[in-house]
Protein backbone atom coordinates (compact mmCIF):
# COMPACT_ATOMS: atom_id res chain seq x y z
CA UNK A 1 -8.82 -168.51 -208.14
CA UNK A 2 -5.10 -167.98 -208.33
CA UNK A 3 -3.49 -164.78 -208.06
CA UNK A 4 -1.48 -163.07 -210.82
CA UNK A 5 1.31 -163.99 -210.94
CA UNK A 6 5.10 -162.92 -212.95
CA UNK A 7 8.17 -164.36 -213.82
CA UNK A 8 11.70 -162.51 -215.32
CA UNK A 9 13.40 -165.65 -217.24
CA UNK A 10 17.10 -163.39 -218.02
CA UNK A 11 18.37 -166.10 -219.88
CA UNK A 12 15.36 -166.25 -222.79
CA UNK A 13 14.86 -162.91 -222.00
CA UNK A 14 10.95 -163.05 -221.50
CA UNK A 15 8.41 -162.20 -219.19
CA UNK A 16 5.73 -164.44 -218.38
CA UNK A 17 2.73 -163.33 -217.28
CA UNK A 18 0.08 -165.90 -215.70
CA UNK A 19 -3.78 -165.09 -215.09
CA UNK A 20 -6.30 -167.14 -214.20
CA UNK A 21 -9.49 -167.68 -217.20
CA UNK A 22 -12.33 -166.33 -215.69
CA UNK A 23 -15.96 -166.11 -217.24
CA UNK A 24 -15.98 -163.88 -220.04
CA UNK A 25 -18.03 -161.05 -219.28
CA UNK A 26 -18.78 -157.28 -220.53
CA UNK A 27 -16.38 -154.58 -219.63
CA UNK A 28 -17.37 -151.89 -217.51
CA UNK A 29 -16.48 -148.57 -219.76
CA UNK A 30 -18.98 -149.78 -222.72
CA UNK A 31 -19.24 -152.91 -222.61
CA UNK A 32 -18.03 -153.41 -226.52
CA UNK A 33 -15.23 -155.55 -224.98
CA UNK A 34 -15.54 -158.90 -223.12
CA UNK A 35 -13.23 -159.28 -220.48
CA UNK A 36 -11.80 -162.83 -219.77
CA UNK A 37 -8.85 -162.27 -217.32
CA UNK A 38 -7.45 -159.27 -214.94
CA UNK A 39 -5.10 -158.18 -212.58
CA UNK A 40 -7.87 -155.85 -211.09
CA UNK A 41 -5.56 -153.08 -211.26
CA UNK A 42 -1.71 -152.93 -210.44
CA UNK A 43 0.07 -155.61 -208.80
CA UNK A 44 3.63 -156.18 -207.09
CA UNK A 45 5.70 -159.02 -207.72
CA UNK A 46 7.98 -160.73 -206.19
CA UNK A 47 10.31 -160.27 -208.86
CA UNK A 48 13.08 -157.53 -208.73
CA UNK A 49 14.33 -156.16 -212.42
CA UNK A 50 17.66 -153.50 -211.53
CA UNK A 51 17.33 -154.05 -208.11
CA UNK A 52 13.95 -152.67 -207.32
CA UNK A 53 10.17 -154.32 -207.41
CA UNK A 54 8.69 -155.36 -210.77
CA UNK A 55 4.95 -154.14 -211.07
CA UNK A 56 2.29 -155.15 -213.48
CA UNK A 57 -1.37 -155.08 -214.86
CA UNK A 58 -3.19 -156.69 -217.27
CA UNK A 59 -6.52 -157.20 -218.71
CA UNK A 60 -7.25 -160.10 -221.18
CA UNK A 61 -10.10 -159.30 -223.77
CA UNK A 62 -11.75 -159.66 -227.34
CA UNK A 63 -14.11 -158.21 -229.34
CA UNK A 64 -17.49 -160.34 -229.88
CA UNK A 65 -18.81 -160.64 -232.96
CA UNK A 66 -22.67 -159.00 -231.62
CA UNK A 67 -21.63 -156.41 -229.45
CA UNK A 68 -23.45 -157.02 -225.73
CA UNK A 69 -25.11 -153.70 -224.88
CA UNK A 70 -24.51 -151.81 -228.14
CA UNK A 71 -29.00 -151.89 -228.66
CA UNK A 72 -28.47 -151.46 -232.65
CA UNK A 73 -27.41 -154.83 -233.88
CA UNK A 74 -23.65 -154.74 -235.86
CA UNK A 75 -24.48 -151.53 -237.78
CA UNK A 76 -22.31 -148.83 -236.29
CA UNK A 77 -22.63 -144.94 -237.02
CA UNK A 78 -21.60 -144.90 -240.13
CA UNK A 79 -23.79 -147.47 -241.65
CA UNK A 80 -21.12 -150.10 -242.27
CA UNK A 81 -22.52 -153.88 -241.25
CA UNK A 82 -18.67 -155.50 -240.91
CA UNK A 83 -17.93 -156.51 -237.14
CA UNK A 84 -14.47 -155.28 -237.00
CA UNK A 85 -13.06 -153.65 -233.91
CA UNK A 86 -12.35 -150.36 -235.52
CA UNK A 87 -12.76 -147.10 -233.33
CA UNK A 88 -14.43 -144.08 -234.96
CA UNK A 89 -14.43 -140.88 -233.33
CA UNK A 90 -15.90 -137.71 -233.81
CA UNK A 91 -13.39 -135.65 -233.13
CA UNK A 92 -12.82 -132.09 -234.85
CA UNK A 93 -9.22 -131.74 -236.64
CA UNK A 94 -6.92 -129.66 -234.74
CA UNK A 95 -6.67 -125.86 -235.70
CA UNK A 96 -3.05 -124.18 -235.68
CA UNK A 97 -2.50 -121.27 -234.05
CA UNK A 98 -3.19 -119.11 -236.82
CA UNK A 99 -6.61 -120.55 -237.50
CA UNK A 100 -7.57 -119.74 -233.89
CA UNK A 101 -6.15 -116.44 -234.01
CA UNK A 102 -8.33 -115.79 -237.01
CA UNK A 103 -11.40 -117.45 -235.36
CA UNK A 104 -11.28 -115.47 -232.26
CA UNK A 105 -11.04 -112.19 -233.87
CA UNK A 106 -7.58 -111.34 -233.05
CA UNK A 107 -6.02 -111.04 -236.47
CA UNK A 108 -8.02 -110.66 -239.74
CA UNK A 109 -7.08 -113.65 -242.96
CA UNK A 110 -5.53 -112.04 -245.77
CA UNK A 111 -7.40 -113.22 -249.45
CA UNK A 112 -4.51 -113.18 -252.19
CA UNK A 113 -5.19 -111.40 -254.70
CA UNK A 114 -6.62 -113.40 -258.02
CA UNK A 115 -4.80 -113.27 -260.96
């Protein structure tokens, strides 16, 4: 296996990065992701960009079409059956600061009057 490796070309002004393929497999966090090349974390090059060390990482992955370890086929939480590699989160919407003054008691919320 060959390590990672970069190159600066100034003239094109790219940056090539080269990996070796490696067997895809599952990714470590959920395993929703297989991984088919890595750095393993962050490298040093040989390469110098304003006179100091370039570094780099890199991980190389796609989404399969039956998640691995998912246990519930390609139905995700909220019942749709397409395979794309959308996150959904549960997440609560932010409250401004006057909502959580109001929630924790500290000032009271004023009703307008109806017309």
């Amino acid at each position: 296996m060959k390590a990672p490796s970069i190159t600066i070309d100034r003239k094109l002004k790219t940056v090539t990065l080269v990996l070796s393929l490696e067997t895809a497999r599952p990714s470590k966090a959920t395993g929703k992701t297989m991984l088919i090349a890595s750095t393993r974390g962050l490298r040093t090059s040989n390469e110098q960009y304003a006179r100091r060390p370039v570094l780099f990482t890199a991980n190389v992955f796609f989404y399969p079409a039956n998640p691995v370890d998912s246990g519930e086929g390609s139905e995700d939480s909220t019942g749709a059956g397409d395979d794309s590699p959308r996150v959904i989160t549960k997440k609560r919407p932010r409250l401004n600061r006057a909502q959580k003054l109001i929630k924790e008691g500290k000032i009271r919320r004023q009703i307008p009057p109806k017309p």
